[in-house]
Every structure is written in C-alpha cells, then in structure tokens.
C-alpha atoms as a PDB file:
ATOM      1  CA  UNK A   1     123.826 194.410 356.560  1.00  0.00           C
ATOM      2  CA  UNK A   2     124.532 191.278 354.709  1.00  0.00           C
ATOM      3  CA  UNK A   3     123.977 191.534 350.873  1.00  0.00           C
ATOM      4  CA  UNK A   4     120.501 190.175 350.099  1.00  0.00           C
ATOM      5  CA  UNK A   5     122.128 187.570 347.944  1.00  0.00           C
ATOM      6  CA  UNK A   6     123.430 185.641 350.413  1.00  0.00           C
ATOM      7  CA  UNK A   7     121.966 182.573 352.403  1.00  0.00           C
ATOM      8  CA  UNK A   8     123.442 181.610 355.883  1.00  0.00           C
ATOM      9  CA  UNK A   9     122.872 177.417 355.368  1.00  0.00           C
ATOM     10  CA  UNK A  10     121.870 176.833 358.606  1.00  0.00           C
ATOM     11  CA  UNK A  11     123.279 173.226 358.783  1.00  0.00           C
ATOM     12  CA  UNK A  12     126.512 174.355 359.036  1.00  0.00           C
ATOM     13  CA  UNK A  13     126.338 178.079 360.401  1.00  0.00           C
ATOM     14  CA  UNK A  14     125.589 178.936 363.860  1.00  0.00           C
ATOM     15  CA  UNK A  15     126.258 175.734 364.964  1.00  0.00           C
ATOM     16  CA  UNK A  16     126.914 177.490 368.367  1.00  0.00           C
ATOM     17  CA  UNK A  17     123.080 177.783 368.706  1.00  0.00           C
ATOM     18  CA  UNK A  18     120.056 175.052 369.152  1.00  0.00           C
ATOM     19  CA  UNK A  19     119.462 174.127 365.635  1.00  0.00           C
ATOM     20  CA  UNK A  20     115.652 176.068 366.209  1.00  0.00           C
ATOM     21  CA  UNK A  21     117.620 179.088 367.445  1.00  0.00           C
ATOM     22  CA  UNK A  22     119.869 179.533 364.553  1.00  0.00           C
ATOM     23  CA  UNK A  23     117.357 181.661 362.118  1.00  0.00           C
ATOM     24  CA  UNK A  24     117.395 184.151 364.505  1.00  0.00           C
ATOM     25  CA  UNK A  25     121.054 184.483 365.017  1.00  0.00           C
ATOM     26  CA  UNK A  26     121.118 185.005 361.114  1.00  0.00           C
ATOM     27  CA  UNK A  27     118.361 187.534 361.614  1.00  0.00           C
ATOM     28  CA  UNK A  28     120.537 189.120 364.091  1.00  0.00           C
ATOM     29  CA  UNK A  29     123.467 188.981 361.954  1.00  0.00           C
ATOM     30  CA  UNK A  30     121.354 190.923 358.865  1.00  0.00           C
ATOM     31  CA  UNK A  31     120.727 187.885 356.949  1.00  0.00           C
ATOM     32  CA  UNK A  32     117.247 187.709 355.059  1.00  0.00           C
ATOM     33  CA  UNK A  33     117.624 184.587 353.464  1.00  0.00           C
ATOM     34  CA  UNK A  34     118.502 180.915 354.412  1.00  0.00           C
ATOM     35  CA  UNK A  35     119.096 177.470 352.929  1.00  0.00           C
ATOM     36  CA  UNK A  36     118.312 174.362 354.906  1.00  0.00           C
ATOM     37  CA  UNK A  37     119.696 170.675 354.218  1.00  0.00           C
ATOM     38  CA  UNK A  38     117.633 168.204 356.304  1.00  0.00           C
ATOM     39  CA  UNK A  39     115.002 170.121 357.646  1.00  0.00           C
ATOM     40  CA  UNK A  40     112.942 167.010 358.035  1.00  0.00           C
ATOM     41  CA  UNK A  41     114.909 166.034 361.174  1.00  0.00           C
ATOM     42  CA  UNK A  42     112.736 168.802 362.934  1.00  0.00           C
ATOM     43  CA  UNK A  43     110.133 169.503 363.948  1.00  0.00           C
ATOM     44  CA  UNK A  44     108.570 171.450 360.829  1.00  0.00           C
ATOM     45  CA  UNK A  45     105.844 173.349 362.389  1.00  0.00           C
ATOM     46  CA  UNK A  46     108.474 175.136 364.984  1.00  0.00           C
ATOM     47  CA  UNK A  47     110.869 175.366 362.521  1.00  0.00           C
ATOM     48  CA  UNK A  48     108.468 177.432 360.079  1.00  0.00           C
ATOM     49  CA  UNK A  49     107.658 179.739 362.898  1.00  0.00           C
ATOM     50  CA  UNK A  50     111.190 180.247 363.778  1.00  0.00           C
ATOM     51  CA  UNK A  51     112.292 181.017 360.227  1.00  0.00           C
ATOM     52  CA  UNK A  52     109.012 184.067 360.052  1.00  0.00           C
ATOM     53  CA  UNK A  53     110.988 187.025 358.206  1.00  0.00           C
ATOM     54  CA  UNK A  54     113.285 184.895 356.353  1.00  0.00           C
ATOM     55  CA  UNK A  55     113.164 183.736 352.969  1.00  0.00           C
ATOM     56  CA  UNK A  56     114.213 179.628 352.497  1.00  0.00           C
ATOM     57  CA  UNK A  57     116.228 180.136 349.081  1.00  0.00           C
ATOM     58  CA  UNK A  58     116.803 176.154 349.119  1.00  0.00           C
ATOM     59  CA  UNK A  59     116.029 172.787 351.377  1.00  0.00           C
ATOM     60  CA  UNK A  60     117.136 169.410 350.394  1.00  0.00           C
ATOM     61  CA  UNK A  61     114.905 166.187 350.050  1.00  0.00           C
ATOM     62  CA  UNK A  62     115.185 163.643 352.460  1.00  0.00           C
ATOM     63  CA  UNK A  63     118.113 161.582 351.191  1.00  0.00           C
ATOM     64  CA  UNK A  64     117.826 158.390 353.224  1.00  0.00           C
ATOM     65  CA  UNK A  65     119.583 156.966 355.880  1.00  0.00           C
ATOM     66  CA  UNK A  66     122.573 159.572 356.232  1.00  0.00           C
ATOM     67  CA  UNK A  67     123.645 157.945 359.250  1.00  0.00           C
ATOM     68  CA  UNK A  68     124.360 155.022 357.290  1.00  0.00           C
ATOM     69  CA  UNK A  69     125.905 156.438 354.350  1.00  0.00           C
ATOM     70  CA  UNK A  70     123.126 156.906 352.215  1.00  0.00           C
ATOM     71  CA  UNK A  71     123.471 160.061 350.122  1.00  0.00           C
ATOM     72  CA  UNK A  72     119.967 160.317 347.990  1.00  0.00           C
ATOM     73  CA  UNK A  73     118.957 157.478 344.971  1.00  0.00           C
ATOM     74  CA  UNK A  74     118.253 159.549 342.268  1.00  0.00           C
ATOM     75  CA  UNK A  75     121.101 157.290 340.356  1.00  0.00           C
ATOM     76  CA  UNK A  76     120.407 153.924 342.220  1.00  0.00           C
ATOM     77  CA  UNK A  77     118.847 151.344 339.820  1.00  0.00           C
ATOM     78  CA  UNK A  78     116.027 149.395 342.367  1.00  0.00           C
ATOM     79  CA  UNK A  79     116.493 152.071 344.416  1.00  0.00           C
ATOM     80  CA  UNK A  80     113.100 154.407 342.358  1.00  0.00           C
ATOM     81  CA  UNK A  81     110.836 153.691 345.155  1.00  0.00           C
ATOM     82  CA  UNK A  82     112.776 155.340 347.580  1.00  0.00           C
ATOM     83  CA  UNK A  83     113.636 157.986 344.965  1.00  0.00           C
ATOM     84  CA  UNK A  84     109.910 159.049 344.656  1.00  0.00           C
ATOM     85  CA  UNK A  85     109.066 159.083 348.708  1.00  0.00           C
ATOM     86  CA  UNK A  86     111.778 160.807 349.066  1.00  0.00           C
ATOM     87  CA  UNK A  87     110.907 163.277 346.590  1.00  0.00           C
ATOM     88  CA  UNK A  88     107.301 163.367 347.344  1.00  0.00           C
ATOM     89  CA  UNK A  89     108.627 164.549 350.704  1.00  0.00           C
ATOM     90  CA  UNK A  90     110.793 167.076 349.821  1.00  0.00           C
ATOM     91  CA  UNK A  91     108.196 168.915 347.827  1.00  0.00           C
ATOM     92  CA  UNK A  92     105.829 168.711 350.948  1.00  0.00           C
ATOM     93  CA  UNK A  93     108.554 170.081 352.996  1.00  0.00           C
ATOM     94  CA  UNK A  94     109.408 172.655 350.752  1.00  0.00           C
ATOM     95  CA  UNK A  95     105.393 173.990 350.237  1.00  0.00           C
ATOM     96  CA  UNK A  96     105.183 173.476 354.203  1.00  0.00           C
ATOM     97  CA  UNK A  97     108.803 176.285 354.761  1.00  0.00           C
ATOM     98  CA  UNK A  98     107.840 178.430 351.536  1.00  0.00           C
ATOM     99  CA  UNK A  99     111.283 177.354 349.688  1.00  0.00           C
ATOM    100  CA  UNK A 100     112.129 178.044 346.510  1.00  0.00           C
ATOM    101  CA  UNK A 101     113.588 175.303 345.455  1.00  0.00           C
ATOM    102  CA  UNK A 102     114.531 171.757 346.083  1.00  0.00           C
ATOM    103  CA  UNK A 103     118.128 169.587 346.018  1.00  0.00           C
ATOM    104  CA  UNK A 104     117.457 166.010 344.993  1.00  0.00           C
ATOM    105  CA  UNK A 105     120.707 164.020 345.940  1.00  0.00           C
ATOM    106  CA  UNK A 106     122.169 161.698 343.505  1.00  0.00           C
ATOM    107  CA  UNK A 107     123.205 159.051 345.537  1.00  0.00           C
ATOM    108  CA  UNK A 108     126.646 156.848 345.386  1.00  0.00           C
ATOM    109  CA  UNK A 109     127.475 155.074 342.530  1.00  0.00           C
ATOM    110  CA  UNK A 110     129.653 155.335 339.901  1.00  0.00           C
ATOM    111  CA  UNK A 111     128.890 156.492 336.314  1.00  0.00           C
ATOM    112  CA  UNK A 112     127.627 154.376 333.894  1.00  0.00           C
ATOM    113  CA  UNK A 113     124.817 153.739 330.878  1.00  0.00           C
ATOM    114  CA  UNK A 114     122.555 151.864 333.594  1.00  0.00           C
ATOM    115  CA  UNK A 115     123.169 154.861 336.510  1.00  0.00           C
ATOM    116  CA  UNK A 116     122.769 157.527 333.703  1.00  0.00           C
ATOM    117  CA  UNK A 117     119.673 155.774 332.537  1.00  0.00           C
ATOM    118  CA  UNK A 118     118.042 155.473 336.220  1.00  0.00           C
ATOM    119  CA  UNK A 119     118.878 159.313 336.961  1.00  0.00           C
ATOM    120  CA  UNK A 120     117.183 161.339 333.952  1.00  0.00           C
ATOM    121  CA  UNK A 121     114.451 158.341 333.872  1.00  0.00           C
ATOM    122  CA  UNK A 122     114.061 159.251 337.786  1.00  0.00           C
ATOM    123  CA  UNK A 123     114.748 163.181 337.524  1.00  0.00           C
ATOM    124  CA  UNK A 124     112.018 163.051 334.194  1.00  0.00           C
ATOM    125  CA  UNK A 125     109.738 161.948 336.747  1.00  0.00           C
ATOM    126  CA  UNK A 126     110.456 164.138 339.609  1.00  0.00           C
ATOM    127  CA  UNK A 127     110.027 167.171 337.523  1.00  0.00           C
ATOM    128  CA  UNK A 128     106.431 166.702 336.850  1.00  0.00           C
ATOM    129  CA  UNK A 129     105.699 166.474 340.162  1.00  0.00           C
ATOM    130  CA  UNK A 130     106.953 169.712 341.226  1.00  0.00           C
ATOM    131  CA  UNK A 131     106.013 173.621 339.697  1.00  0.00           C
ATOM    132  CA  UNK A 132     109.369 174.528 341.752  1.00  0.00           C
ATOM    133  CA  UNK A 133     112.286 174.567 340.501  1.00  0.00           C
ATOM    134  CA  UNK A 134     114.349 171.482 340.805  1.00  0.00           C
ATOM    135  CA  UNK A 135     118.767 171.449 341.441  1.00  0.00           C
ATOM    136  CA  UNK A 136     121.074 169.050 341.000  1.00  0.00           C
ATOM    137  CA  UNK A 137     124.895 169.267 342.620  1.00  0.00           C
ATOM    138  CA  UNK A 138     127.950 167.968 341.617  1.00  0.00           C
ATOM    139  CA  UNK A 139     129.995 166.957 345.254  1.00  0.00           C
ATOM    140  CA  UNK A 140     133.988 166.338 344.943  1.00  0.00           C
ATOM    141  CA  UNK A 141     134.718 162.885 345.926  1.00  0.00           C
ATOM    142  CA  UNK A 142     137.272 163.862 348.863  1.00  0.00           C
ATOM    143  CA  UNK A 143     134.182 164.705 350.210  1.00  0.00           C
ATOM    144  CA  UNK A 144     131.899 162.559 349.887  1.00  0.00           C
ATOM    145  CA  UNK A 145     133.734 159.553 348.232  1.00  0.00           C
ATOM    146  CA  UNK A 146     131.935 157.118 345.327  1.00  0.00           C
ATOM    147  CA  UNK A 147     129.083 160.196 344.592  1.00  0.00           C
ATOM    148  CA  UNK A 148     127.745 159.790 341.110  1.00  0.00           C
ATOM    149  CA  UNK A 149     127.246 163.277 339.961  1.00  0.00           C
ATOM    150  CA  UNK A 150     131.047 164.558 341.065  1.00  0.00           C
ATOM    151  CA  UNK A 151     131.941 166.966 337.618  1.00  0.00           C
ATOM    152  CA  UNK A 152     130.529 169.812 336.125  1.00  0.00           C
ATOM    153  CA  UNK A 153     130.591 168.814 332.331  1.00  0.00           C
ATOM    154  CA  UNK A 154     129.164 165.251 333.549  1.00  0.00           C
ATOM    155  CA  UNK A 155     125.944 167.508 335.366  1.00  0.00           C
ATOM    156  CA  UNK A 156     125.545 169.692 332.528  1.00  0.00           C
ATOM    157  CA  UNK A 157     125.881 167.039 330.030  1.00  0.00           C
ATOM    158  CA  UNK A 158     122.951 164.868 331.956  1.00  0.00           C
ATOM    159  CA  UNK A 159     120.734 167.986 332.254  1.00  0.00           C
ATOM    160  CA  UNK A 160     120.944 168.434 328.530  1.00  0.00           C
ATOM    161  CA  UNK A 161     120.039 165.275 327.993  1.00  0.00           C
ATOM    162  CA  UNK A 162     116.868 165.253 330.635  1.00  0.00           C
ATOM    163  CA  UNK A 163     115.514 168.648 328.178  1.00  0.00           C
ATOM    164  CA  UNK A 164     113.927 170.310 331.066  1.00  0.00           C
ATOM    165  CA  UNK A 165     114.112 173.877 332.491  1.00  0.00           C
ATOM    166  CA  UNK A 166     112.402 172.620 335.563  1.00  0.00           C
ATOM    167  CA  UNK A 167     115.794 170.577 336.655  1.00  0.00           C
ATOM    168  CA  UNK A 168     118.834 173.298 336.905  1.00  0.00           C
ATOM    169  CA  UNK A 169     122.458 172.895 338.566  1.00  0.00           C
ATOM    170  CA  UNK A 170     123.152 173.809 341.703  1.00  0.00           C
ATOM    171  CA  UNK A 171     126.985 174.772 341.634  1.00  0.00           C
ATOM    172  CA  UNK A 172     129.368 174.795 344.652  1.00  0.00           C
ATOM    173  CA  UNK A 173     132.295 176.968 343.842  1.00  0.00           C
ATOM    174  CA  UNK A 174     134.257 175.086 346.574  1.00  0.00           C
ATOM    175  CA  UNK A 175     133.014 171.498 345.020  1.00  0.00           C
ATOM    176  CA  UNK A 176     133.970 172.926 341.765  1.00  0.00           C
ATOM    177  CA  UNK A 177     137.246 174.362 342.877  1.00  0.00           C
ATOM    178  CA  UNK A 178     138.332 170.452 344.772  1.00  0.00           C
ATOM    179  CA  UNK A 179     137.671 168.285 341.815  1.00  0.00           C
ATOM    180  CA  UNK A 180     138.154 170.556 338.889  1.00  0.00           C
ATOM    181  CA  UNK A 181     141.260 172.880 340.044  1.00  0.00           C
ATOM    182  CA  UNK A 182     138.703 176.129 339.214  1.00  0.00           C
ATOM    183  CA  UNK A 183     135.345 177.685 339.263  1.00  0.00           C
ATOM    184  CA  UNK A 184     135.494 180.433 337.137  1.00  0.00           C
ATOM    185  CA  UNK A 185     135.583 178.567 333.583  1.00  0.00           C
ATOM    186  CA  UNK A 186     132.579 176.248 335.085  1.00  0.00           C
ATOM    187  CA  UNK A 187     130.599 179.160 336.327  1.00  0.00           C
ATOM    188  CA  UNK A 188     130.955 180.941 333.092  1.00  0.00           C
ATOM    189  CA  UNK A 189     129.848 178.002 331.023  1.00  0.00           C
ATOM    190  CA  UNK A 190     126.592 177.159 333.151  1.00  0.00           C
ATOM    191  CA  UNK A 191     125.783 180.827 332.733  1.00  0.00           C
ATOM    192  CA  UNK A 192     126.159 180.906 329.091  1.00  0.00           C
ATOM    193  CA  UNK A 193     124.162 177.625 328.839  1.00  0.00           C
ATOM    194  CA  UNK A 194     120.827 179.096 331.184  1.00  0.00           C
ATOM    195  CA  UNK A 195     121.240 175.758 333.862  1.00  0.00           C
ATOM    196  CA  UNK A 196     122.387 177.544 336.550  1.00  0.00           C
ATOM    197  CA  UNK A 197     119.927 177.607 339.597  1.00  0.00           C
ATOM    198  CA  UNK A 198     122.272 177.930 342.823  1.00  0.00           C
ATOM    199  CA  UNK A 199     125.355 178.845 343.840  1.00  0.00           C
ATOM    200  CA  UNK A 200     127.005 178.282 347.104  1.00  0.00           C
ATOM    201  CA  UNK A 201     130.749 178.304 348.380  1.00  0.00           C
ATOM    202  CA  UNK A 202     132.956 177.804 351.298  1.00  0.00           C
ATOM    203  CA  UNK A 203     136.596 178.175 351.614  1.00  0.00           C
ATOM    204  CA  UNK A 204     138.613 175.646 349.681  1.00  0.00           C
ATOM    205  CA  UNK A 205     141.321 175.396 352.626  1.00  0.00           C
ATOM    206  CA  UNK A 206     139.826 173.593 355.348  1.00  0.00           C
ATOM    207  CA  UNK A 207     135.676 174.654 354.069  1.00  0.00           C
ATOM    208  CA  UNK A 208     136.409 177.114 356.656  1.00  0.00           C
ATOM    209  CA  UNK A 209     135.083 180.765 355.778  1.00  0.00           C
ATOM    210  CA  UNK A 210     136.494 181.924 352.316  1.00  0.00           C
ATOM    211  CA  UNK A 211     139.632 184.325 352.368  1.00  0.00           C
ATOM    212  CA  UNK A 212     138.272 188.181 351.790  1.00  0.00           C
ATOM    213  CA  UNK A 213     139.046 187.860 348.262  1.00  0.00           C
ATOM    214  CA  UNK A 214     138.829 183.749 347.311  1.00  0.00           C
ATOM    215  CA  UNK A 215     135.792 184.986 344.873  1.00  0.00           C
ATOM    216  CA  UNK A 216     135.975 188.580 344.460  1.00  0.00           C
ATOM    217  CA  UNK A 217     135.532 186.893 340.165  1.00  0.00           C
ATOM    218  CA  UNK A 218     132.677 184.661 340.603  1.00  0.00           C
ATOM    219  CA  UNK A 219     131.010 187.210 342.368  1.00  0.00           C
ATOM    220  CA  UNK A 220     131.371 189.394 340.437  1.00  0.00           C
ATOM    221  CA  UNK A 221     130.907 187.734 336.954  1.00  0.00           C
ATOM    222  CA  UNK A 222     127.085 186.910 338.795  1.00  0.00           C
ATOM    223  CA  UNK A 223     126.229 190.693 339.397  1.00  0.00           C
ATOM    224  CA  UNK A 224     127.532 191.670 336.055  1.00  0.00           C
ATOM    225  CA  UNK A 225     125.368 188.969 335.061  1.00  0.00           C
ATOM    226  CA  UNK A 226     122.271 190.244 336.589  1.00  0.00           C
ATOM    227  CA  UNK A 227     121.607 186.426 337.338  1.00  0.00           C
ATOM    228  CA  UNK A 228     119.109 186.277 340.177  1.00  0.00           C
ATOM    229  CA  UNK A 229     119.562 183.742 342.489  1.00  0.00           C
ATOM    230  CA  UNK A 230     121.217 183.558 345.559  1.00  0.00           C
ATOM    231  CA  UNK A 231     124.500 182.000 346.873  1.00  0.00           C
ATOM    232  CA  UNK A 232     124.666 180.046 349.851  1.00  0.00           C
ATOM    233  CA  UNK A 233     127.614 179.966 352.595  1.00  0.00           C
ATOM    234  CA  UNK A 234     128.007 175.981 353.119  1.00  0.00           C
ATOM    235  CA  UNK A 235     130.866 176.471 355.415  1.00  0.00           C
ATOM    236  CA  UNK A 236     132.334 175.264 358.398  1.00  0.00           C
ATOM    237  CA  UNK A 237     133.480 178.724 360.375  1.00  0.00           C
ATOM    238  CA  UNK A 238     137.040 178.481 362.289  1.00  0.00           C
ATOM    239  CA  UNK A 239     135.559 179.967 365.551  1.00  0.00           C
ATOM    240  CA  UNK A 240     132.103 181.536 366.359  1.00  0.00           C
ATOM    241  CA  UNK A 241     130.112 182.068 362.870  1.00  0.00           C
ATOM    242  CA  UNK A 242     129.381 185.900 363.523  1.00  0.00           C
ATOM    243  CA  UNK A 243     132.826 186.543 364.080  1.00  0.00           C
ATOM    244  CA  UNK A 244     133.343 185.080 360.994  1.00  0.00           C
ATOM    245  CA  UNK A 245     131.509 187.095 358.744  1.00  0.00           C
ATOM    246  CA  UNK A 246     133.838 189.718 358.026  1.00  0.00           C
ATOM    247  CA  UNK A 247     134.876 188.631 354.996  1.00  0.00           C
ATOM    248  CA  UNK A 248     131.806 189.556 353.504  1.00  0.00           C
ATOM    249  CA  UNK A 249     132.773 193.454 353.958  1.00  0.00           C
ATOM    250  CA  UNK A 250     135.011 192.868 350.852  1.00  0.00           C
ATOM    251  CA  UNK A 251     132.246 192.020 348.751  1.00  0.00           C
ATOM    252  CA  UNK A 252     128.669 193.469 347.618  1.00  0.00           C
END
C-alpha cells in the first residue's frame, strides 16, 4: 500500500494510460490521493467520476495559453484581468473535483517593485475569493526559464508581506534542490515559519523517480513534524510508472 501521504500527480504519472484512465491505475497501485495540474483540459464531469475514491490533494488554475508559453499572470502588470478569470476558474474547478487546494501560477517575469506590487495586490485579491487554501511555488529557471517566483527566501519573503494564512507555499524539493543546491535548510525554515502548504518532489537527476534514499531527511523531518499535508510525486518515471514505485518501500 502506498503511504496515505502521497499523491500520484496524474499529469506526469501513468502517462502509459488515457489521461481519464490514469486514477484508476493509481487506485490499482494503492494510491488514495492525487494532484492534478490542468484538469480543465478535460472533460470535468468524466473526470470527477473517474477520480470516485480518491482524494484531489491539489489542482492548478488555468494558467493561460501553455502552448504558447504562458505560465499563469499572477505577477504580470495589465495582465489582472486574466489573473482573476483564471482564478475564478480554478476555484470552480476545484469545488466541481472536491480539491483541497489550489496553485495559482506566477507567470514569467522577472523580479521587481512593479512585479512584486502586481503579485500580492493580485494574490490579496484572490484570497478573498476562495475559503480554500491558496499555494504558491517557486519553479527553478532550468526549468521553466524567466519564472518570477524561482527562490525560496524570495516566496517566503512575498507571503510575509501579503499577511495572509489563506496564501501558503507550495515547495518542490526537486525545484528547491536545482536552484538552491538543497532542500533540507528551506524545508526546515518554511516549517518553522507555519507557510508551508505542499510538498512535492521528483528526482533531481533527470526528474526521473527519486533514488530509494534522495529524501529519506525531508521525509522524515515532515513526520517528526506531524505536519499534515501531503507530498506529491511530480515526476517523469524512466520506464512504466508502476514499475517505478519501488522506491517508495524505503520510506513510510
């Protein structure tokens, strides 16, 4: 059985399997829990009734034209209209799956007073519209080159200033791990600090699976913890993504 704690993201597991077909494979795999990124590409009635049994830990909002490189607006000055239907959708989507909680993407542009000012102006606004809980991610630039919100102490330094427990950080170890050489001493401190509202990881070589013991720490520093949320497995698996599970027997 997979540890309750742990969310097959379905975006990038069981990519084997029709995207409608791939709660099931995690059902068959003993996950209870899942995290979607852009469930809004389906067709949401189907893909509540193929979820039935598992719990949606996280979906993102729409974040605009991905196609065409858009990555979310939350930071893009003339960009608030598109911030708010995008938003406004999100939250629908995520009362429509029963998710707990919603990624708002911060879009790409670099960090300034005017791109600091649009985001907690924007993110001030999105949390009154939502009683969920609201996360924010910091994405390496390797990755996902020119994104605005790209370090930890940047993220937690913004969600200070924004003053609201409704807005939390959603922390990718791997993310974490690429831009800041470790996770461990970022973990801790978002801990310490009450802002922490997701985890999720992948390998760091390749964002293939994680090697058995790549974050026996982290892991374990969250059940010592007692913190309560759950970690997601954003990875891209070498082969089939069942057969790549097995380096979850290392962990609890």
């Amino acid at each position: 059985m997979i540890p309750a704690r742990f969310a097959a993201n379905l975006d990038w597991l069981y990519a084997e399997h029709a995207y409608l077909d791939r709660p099931a494979a995690a059902r068959a795999d003993g996950f209870t829990a899942v995290e979607l990124q852009q469930p809004h590409l389906h067709d949401i009635a189907a893909l509540k009734a193929s979820l039935a049994e598992l719990r949606v830990v996280l979906i993102n909002a729409p974040a605009g034209d991905w196609a065409a490189g858009e990555r979310g607006f939350a930071a893009l000055p003339g960009r608030e209209a598109e911030f708010r239907d995008t938003t406004l959708r999100g939250l629908d989507l995520a009362h429509r799956l029963g998710a707990a909680r919603v990624h708002l993407l911060s879009g790409l542009a670099e960090d300034s007073a005017t791109t600091r000012a649009t985001w907690l102006a924007n993110l001030r606004w999105a949390a009154g519209q939502s009683a969920l809980p609201l996360v924010v991610e910091p994405i390496n630039r390797r990755d996902m080159p020119g994104y605005f919100l790209h370090r930890q102490a940047q993220a937690l330094e913004l969600l200070g200033a924004l003053g609201t427990p409704g807005v939390q950080l959603q922390l990718d170890l791997y993310h974490c791990r690429v831009t800041e050489g470790e996770s461990m001493t970022h973990l801790l401190r978002a801990l310490d600090l009450g802002r922490l509202g997701h985890v999720q990881l992948a390998g760091v070589a390749g964002r293939h699976e994680p090697e058995a013991a790549e974050y026996t720490a982290e892991l374990a520093l969250l059940e010592a913890r007692g913190w309560p949320g759950a970690v997601g497995l954003e990875y891209r698996p070498r082969a089939g993504t069942s057969a790549g599970l097995a380096w979850l027997t290392s962990v609890r």
